[in-house]
C-alpha atoms as a PDB file:
ATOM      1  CA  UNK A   1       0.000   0.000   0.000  1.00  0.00           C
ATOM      2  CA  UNK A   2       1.224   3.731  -0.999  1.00  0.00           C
ATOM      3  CA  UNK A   3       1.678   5.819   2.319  1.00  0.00           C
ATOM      4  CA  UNK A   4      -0.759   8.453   2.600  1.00  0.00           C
ATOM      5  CA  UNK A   5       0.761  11.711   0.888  1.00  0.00           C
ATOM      6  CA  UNK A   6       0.439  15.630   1.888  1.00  0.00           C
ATOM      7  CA  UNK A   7       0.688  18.299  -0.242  1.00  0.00           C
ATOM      8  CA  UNK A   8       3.469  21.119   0.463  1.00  0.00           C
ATOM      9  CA  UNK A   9       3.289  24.720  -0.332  1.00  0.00           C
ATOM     10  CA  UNK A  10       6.408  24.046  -2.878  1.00  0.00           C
ATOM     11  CA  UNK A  11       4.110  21.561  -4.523  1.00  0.00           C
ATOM     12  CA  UNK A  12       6.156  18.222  -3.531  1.00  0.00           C
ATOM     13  CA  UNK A  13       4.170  15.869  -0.763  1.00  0.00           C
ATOM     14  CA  UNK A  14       5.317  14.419   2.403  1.00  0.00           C
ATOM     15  CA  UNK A  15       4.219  11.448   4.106  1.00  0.00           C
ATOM     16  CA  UNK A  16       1.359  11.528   6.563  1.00  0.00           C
ATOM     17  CA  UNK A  17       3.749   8.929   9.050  1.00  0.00           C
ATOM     18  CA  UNK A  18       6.734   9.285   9.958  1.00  0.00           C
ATOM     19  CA  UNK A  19       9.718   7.486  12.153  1.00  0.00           C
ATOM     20  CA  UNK A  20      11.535   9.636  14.406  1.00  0.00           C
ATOM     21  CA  UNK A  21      14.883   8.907  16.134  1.00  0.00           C
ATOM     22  CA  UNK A  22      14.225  11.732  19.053  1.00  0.00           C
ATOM     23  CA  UNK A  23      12.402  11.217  22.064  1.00  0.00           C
ATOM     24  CA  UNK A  24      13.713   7.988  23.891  1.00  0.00           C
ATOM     25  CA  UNK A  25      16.192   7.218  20.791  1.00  0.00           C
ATOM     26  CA  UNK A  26      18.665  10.316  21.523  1.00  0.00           C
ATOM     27  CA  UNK A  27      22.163   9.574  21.452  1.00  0.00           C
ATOM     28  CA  UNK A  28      21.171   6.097  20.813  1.00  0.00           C
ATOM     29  CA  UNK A  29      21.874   3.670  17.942  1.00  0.00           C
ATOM     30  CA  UNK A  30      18.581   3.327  15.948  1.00  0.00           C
ATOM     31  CA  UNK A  31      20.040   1.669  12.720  1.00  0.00           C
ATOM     32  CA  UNK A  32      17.733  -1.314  12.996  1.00  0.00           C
ATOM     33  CA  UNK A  33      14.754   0.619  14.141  1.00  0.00           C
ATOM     34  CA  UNK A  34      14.695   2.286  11.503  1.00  0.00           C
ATOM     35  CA  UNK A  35      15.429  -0.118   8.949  1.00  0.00           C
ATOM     36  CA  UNK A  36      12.323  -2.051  10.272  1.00  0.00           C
ATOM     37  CA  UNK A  37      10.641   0.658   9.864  1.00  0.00           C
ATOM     38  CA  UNK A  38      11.278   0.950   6.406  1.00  0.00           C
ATOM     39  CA  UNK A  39      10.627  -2.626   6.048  1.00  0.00           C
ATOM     40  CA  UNK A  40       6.936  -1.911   7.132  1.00  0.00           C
ATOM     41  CA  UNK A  41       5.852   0.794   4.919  1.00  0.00           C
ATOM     42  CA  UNK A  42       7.349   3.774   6.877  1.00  0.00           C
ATOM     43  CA  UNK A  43       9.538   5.588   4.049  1.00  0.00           C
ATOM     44  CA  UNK A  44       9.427   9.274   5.774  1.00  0.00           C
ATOM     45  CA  UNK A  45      12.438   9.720   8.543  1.00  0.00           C
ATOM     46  CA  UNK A  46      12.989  12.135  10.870  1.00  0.00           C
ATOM     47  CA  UNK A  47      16.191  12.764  12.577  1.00  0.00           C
ATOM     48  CA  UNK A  48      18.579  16.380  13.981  1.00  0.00           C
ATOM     49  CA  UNK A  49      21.527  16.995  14.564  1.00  0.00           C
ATOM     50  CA  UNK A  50      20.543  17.218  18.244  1.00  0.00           C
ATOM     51  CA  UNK A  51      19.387  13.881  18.738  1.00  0.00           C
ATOM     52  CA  UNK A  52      22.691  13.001  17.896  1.00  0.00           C
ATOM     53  CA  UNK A  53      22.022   9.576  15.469  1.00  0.00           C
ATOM     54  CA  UNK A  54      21.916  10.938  12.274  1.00  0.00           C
ATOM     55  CA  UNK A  55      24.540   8.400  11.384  1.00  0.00           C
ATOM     56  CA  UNK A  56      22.229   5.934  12.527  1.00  0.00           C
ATOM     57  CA  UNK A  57      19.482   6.229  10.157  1.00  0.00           C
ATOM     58  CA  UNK A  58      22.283   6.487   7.560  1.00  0.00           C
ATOM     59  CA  UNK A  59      22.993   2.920   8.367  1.00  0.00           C
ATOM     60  CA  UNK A  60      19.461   2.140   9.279  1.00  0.00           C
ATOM     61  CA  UNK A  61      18.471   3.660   5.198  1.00  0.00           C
ATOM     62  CA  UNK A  62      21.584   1.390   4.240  1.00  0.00           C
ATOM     63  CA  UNK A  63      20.483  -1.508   6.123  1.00  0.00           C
ATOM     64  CA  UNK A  64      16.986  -1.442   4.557  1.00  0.00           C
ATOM     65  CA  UNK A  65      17.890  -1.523   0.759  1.00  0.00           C
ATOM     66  CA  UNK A  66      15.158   0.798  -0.169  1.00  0.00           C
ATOM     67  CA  UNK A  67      15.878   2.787  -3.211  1.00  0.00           C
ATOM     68  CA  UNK A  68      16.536   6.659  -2.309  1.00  0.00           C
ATOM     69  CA  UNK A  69      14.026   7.894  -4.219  1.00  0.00           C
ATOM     70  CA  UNK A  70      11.362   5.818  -1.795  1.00  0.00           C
ATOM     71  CA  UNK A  71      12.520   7.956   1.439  1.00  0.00           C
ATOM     72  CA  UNK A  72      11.557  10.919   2.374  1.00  0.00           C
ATOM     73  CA  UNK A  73      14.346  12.320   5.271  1.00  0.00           C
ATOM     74  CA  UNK A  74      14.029  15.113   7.105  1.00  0.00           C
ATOM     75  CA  UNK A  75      17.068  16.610   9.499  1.00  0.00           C
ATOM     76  CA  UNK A  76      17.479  19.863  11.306  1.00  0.00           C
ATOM     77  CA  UNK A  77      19.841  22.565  12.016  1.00  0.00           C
ATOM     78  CA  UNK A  78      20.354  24.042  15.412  1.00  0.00           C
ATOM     79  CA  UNK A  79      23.564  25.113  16.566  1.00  0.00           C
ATOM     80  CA  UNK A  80      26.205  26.632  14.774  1.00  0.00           C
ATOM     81  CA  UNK A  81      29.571  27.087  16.392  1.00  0.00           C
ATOM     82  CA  UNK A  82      31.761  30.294  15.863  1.00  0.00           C
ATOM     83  CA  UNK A  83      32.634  30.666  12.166  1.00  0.00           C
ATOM     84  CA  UNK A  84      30.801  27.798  10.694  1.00  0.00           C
ATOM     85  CA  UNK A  85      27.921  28.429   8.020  1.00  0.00           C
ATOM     86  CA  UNK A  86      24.531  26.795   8.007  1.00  0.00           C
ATOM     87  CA  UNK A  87      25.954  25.235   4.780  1.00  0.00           C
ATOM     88  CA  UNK A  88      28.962  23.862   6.629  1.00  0.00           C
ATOM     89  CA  UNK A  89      26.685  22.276   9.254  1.00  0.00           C
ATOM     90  CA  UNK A  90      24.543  20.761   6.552  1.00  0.00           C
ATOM     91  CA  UNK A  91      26.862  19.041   4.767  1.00  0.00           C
ATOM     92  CA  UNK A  92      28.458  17.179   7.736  1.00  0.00           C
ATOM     93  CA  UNK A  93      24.827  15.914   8.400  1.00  0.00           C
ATOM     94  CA  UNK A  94      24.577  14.463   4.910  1.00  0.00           C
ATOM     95  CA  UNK A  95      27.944  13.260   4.906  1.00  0.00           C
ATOM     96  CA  UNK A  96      26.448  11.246   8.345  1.00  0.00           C
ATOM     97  CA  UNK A  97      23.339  10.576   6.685  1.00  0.00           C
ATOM     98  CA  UNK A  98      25.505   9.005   3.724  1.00  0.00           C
ATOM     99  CA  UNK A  99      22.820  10.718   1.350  1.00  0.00           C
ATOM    100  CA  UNK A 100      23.382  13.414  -1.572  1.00  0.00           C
ATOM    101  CA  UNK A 101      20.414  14.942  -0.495  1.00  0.00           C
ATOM    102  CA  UNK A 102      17.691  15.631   1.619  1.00  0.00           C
ATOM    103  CA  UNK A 103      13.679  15.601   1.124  1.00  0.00           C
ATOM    104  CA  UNK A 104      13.059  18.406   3.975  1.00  0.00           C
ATOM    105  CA  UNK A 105      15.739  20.695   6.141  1.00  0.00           C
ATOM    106  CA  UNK A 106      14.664  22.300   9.296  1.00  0.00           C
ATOM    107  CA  UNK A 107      15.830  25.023  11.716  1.00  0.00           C
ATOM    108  CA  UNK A 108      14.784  23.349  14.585  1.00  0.00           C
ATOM    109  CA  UNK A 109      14.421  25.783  17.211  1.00  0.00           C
ATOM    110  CA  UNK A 110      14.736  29.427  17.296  1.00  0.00           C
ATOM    111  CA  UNK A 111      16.065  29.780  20.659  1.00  0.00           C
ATOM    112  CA  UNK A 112      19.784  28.311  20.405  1.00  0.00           C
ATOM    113  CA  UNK A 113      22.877  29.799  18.904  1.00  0.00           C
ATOM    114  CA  UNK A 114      20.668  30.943  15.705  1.00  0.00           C
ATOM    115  CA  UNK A 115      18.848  32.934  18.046  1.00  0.00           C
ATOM    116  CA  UNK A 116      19.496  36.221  16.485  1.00  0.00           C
ATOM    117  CA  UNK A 117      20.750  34.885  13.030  1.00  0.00           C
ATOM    118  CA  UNK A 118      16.860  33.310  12.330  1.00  0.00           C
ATOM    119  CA  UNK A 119      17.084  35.627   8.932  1.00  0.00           C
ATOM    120  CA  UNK A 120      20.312  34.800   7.818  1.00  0.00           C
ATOM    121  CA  UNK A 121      20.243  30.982   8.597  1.00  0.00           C
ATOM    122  CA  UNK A 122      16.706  31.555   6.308  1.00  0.00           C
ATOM    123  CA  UNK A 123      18.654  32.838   3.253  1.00  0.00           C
ATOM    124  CA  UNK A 124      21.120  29.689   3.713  1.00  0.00           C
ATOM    125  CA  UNK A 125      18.195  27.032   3.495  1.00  0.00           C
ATOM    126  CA  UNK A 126      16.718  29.107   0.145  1.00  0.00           C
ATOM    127  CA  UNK A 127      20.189  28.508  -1.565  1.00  0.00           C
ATOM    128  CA  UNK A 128      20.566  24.647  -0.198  1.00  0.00           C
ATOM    129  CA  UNK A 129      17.511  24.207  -1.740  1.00  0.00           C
ATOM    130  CA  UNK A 130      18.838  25.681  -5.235  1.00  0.00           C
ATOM    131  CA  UNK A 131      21.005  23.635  -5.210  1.00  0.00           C
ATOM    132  CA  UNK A 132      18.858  21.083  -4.776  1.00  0.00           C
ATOM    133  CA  UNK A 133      20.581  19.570  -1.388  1.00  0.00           C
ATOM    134  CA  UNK A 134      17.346  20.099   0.417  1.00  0.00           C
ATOM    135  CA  UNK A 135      14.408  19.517  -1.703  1.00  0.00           C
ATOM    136  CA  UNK A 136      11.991  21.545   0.179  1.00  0.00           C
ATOM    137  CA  UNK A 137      13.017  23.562   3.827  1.00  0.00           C
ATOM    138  CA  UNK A 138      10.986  24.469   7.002  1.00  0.00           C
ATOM    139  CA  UNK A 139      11.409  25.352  10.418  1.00  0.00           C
ATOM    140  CA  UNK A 140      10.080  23.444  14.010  1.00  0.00           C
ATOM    141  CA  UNK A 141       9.385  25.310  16.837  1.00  0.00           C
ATOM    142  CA  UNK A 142       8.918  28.369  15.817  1.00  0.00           C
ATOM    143  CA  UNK A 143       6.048  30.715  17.218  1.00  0.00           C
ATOM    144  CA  UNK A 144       4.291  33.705  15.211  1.00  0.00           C
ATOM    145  CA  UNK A 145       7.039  36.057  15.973  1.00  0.00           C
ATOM    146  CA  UNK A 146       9.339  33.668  15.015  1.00  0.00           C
ATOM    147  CA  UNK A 147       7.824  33.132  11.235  1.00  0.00           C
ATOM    148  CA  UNK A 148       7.527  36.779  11.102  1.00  0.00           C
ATOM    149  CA  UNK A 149      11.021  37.197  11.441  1.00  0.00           C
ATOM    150  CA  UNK A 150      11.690  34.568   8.810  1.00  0.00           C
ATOM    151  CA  UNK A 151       8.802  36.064   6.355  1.00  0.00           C
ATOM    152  CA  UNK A 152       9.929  39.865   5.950  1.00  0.00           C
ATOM    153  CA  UNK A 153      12.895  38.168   4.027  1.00  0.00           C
ATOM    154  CA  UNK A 154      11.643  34.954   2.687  1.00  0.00           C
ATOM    155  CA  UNK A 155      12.160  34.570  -0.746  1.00  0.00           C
ATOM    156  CA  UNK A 156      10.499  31.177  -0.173  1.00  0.00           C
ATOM    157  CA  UNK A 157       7.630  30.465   2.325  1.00  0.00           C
ATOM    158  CA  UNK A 158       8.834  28.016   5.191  1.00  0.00           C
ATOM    159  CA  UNK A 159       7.153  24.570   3.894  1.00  0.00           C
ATOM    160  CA  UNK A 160       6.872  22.843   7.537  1.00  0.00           C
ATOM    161  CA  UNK A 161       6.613  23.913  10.956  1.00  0.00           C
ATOM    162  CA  UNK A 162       7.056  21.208  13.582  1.00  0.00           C
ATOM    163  CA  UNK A 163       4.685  23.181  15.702  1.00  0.00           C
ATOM    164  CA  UNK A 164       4.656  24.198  19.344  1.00  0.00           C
ATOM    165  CA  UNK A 165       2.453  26.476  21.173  1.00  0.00           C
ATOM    166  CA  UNK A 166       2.224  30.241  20.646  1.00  0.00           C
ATOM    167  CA  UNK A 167       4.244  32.087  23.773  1.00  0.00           C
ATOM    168  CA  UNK A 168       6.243  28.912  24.465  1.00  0.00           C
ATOM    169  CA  UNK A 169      10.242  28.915  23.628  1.00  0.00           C
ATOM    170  CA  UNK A 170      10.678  25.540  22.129  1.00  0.00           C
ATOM    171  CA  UNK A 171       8.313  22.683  21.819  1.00  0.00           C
ATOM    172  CA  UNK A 172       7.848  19.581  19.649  1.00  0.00           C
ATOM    173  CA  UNK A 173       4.348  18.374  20.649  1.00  0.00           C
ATOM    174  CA  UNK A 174       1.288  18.854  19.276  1.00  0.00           C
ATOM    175  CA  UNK A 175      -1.852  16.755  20.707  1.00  0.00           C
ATOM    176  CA  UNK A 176      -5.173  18.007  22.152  1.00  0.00           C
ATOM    177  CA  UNK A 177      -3.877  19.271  25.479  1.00  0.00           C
ATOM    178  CA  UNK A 178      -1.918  21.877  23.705  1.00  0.00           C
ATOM    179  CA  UNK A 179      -4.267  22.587  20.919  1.00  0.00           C
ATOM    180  CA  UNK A 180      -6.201  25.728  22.970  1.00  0.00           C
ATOM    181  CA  UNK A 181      -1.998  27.218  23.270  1.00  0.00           C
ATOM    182  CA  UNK A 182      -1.158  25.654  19.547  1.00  0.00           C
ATOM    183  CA  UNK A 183      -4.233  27.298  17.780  1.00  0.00           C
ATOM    184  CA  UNK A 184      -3.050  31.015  17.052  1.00  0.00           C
ATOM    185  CA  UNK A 185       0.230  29.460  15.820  1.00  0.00           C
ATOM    186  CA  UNK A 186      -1.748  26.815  13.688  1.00  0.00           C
ATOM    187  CA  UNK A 187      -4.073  30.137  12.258  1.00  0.00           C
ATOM    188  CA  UNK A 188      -0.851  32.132  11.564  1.00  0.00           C
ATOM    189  CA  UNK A 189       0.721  29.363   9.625  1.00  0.00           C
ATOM    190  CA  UNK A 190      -2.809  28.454   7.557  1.00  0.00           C
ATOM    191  CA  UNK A 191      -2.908  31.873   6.368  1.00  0.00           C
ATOM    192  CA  UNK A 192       0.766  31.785   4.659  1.00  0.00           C
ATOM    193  CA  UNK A 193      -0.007  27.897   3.594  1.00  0.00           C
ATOM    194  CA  UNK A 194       3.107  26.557   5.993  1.00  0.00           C
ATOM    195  CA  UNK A 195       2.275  23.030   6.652  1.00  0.00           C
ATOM    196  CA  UNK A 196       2.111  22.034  10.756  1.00  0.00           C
ATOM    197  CA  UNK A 197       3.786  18.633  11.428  1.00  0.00           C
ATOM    198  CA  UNK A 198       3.437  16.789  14.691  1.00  0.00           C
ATOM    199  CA  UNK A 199       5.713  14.905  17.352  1.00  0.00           C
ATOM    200  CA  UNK A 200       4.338  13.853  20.833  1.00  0.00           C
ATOM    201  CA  UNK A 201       0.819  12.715  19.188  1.00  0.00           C
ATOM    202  CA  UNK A 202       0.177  10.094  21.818  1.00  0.00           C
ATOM    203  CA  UNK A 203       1.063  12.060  24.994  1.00  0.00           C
ATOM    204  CA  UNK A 204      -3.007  11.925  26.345  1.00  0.00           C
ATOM    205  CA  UNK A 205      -2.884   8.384  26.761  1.00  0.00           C
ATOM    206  CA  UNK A 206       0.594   7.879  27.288  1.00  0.00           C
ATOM    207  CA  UNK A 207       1.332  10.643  30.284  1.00  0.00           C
ATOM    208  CA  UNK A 208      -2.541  11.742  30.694  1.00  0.00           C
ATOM    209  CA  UNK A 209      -4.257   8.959  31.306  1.00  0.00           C
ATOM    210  CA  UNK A 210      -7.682   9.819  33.216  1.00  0.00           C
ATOM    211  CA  UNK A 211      -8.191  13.081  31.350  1.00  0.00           C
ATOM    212  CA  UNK A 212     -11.098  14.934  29.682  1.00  0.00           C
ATOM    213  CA  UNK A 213     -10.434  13.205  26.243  1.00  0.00           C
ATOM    214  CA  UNK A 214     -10.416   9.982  27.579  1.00  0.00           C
ATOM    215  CA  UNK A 215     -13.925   9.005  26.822  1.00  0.00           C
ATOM    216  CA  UNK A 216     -14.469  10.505  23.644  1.00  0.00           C
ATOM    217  CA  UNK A 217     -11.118   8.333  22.178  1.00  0.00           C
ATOM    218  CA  UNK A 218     -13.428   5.249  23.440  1.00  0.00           C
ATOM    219  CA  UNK A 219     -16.095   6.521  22.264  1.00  0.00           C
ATOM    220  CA  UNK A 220     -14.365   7.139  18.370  1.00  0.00           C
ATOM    221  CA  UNK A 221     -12.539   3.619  18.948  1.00  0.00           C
ATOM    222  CA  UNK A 222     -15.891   1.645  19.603  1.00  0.00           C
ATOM    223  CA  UNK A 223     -17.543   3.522  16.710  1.00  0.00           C
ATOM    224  CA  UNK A 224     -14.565   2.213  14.533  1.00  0.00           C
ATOM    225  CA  UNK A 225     -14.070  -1.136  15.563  1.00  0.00           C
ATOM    226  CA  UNK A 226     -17.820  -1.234  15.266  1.00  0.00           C
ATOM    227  CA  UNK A 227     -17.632   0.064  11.992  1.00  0.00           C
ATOM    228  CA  UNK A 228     -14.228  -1.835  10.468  1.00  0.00           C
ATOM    229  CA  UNK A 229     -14.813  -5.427  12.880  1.00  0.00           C
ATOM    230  CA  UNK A 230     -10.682  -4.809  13.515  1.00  0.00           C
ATOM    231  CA  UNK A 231      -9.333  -3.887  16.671  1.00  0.00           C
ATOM    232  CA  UNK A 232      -8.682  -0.178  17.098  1.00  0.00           C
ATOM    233  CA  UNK A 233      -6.553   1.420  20.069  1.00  0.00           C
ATOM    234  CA  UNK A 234      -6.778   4.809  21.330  1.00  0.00           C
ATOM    235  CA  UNK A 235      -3.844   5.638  19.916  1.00  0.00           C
ATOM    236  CA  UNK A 236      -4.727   5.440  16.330  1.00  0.00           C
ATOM    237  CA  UNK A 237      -7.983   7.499  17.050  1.00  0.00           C
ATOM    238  CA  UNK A 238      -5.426  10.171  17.976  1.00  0.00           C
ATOM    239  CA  UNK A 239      -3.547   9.489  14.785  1.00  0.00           C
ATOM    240  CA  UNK A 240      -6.778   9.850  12.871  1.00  0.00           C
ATOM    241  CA  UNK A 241      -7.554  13.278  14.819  1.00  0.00           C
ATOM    242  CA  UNK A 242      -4.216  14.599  13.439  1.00  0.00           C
ATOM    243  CA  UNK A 243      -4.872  13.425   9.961  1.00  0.00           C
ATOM    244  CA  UNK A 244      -8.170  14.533   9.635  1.00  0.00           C
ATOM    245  CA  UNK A 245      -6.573  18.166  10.305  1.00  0.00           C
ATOM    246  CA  UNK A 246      -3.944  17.162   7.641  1.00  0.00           C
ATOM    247  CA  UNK A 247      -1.037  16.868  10.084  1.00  0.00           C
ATOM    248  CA  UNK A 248       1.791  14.691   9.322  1.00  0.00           C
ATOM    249  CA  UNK A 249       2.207  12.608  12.588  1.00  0.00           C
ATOM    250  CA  UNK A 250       6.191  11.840  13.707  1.00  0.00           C
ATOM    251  CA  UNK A 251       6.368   9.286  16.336  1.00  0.00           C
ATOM    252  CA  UNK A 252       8.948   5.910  17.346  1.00  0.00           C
ATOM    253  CA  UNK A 253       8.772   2.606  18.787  1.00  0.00           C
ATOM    254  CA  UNK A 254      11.580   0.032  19.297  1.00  0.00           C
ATOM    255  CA  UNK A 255       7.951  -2.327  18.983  1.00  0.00           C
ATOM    256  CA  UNK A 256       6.992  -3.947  15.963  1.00  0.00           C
ATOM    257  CA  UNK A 257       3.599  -4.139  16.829  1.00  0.00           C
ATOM    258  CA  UNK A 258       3.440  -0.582  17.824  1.00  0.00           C
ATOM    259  CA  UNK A 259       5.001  -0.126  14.035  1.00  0.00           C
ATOM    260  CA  UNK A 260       2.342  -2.005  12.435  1.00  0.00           C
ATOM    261  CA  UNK A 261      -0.524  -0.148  14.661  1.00  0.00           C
ATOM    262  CA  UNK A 262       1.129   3.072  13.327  1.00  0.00           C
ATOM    263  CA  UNK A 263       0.533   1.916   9.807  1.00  0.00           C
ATOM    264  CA  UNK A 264      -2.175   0.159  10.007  1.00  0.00           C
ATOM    265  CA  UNK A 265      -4.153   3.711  11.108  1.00  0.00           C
ATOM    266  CA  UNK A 266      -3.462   5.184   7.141  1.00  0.00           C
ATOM    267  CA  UNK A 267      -6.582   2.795   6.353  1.00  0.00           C
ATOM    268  CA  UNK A 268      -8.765   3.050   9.694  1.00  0.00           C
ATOM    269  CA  UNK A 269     -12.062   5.505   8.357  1.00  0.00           C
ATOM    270  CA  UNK A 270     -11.792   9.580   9.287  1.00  0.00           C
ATOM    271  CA  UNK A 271     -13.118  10.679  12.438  1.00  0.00           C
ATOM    272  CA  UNK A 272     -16.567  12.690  11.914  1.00  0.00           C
ATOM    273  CA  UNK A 273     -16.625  16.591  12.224  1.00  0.00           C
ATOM    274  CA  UNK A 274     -18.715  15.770  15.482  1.00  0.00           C
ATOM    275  CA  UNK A 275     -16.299  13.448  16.893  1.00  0.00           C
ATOM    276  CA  UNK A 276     -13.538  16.236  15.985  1.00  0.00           C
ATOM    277  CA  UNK A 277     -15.500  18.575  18.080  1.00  0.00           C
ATOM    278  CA  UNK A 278     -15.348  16.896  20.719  1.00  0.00           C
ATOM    279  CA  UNK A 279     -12.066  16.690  21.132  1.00  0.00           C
ATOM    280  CA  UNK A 280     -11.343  19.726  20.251  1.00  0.00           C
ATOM    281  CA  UNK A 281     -13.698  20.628  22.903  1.00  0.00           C
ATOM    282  CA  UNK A 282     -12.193  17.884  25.724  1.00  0.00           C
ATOM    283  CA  UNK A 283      -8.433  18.754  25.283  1.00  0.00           C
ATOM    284  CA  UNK A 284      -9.308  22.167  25.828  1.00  0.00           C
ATOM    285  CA  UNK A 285     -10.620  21.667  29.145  1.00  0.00           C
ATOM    286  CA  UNK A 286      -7.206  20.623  30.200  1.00  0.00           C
ATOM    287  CA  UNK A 287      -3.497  21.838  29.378  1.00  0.00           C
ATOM    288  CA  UNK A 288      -0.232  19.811  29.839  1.00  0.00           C
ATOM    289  CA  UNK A 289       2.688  20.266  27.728  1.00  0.00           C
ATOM    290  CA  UNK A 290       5.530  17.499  28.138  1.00  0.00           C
ATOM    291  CA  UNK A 291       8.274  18.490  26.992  1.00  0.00           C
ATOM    292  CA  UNK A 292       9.765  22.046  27.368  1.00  0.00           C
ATOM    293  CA  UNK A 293       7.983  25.004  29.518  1.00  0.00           C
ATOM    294  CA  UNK A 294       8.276  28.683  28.758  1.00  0.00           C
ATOM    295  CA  UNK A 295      11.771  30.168  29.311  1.00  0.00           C
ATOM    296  CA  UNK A 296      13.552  26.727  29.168  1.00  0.00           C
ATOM    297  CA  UNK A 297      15.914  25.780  26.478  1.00  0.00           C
ATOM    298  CA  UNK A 298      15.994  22.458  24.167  1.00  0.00           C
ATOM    299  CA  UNK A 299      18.822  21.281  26.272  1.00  0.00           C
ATOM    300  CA  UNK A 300      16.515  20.062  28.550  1.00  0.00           C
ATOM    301  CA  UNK A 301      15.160  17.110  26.452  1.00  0.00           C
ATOM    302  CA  UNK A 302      18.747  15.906  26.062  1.00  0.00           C
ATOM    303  CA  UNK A 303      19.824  15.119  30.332  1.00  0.00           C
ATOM    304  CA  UNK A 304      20.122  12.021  32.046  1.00  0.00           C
ATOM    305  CA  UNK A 305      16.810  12.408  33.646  1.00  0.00           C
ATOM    306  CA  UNK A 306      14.582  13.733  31.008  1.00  0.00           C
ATOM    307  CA  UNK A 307      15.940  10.398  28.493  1.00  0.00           C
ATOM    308  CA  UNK A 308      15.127   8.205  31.236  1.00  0.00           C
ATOM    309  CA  UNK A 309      11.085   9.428  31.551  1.00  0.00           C
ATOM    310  CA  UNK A 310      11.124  10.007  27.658  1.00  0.00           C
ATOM    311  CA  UNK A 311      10.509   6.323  27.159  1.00  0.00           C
ATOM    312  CA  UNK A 312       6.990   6.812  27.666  1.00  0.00           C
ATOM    313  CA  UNK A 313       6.930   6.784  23.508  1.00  0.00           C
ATOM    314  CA  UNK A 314       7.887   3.304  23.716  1.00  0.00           C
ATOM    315  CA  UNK A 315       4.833   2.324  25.300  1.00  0.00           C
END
């Protein structure tokens, strides 16, 4: 089966599902994670230079055998030391990646050494993707002002942001508790056709258990399983929540089942408008925001402690 395809503002298409190596995979070797990945019908990879495994879905790509033009790969810039040029920083990743090219190149946060340098970092993607290095460019974690600063010189429209909430320095989730914070952002970027993409997805049933959505996702999953006669999990009715908004949904497993259920949700039915309401509705009753909290830098998803309670996404 062909993986479920979005259309970006630069008129190439990116997968709906995607296989991150973030999360509980930083610093960690996720070669054969994601070459099993691959081997199950995810081709769209996501990796940074901050998780620092880039190499390892170079190997994992290598591993699978699956013809370049299959993949779609995404990495991000977001430190630059002293003297070194965005372009600099990009080839080393592709050198790690072992690839010619990549499908999508991020800034990944606007809050670390680019902080300042957001507009000519911007002007460095444009000509990458001239050159045809990066086939279409973006930026994650960026809030309104953010874009804004990015927009008064864009010769080309960001194609992606991997969205956080509006007013909060540097997140990577996007899920109903954070959709009330997420929505001016989401408005801004609708309005100059910049394409949200999600990470964190699951993070109601996985960290929130016992909240407000709760019974509407078994609501949805009895209607569906009802509906299909397979078995349906929460999870996927979140999966189907972000599709139905069009929102490319990043997430990981080191389980192969937990691959297949990703998968397997491209084909589940779309959630109802009403159903959609309702959550909407629910996970605005209710914020919590995992990962980073106003003020706090990225640094904090990559201590001891905070890799230790990331593997949550394994679940």
């Amino acid at each position: 089966m062909s993986p479920l395809m979005i259309q970006l503002n630069d008129c190439r298409e990116i997968p709906w599902l995607g296989f991150g190596t973030g999360t509980r995979l930083l610093r960690q070797d996720a070669s054969a994670l994601v070459a099993n990945a691959i081997a199950h019908g995810i081709v769209h990879l996501d990796t940074a230079q901050l998780y620092e495994n880039e190499e390892s879905l170079g190997a994992g790509i290598a591993l699978s055998g699956a013809p370049r033009e299959k993949l779609f790969v995404t990495t991000k810039v977001a430190d630059l030391p002293e003297g070194k040029t965005v372009r600099e920083s990009f080839m080393e990743s592709l050198a790690r990646l072992q690839l010619d090219y990549v499908d999508l190149f991020l800034i990944h946060t606007p809050n670390r050494s680019l902080k300042g340098r957001l507009q000519e970092a911007w002007k460095e993607l444009e000509q990458l993707q001239k050159e045809g290095l990066a086939k279409s460019i973006g930026v994650s974690n960026f809030r309104i002002q953010d874009l804004q600063e990015v927009l008064e010189v864009a010769s080309v429209v960001p194609a992606v942001n991997q969205v956080g909430g509006e007013g909060l320095s540097s997140s990577i989730e996007y899920h109903p508790y954070v959709y009330k914070a997420t929505k001016p952002v989401l408005e801004f970027m609708k309005k100059h056709n910049i394409l949200p993409t999600s990470y964190g997805g699951l993070i109601p049933i996985t960290l929130q258990k016992g909240g407000p959505v709760d019974p509407v996702l078994v609501s949805i999953r009895e209607r569906l399983e009802k509906e299909t006669g397979q078995q349906v999990t929460e999870g996927q009715v979140l999966g189907l929540w972000l599709r139905k908004q069009g929102i490319p949904q990043i997430t990981t497993s080191s389980k192969l089942e937990r691959v297949k259920e990703y998968i397997a949700t491209e084909s589940l039915p779309d959630l109802t408008s009403e159903e959609m309401d309702k959550i909407y509705a629910e996970g605005s009753k209710h914020h919590f925001r995992r990962y980073v909290s106003c003020g706090r830098s990225f640094n904090t998803l990559l201590t001891a402690d905070t890799l230790l309670q990331a593997r949550w996404i394994d679940q």
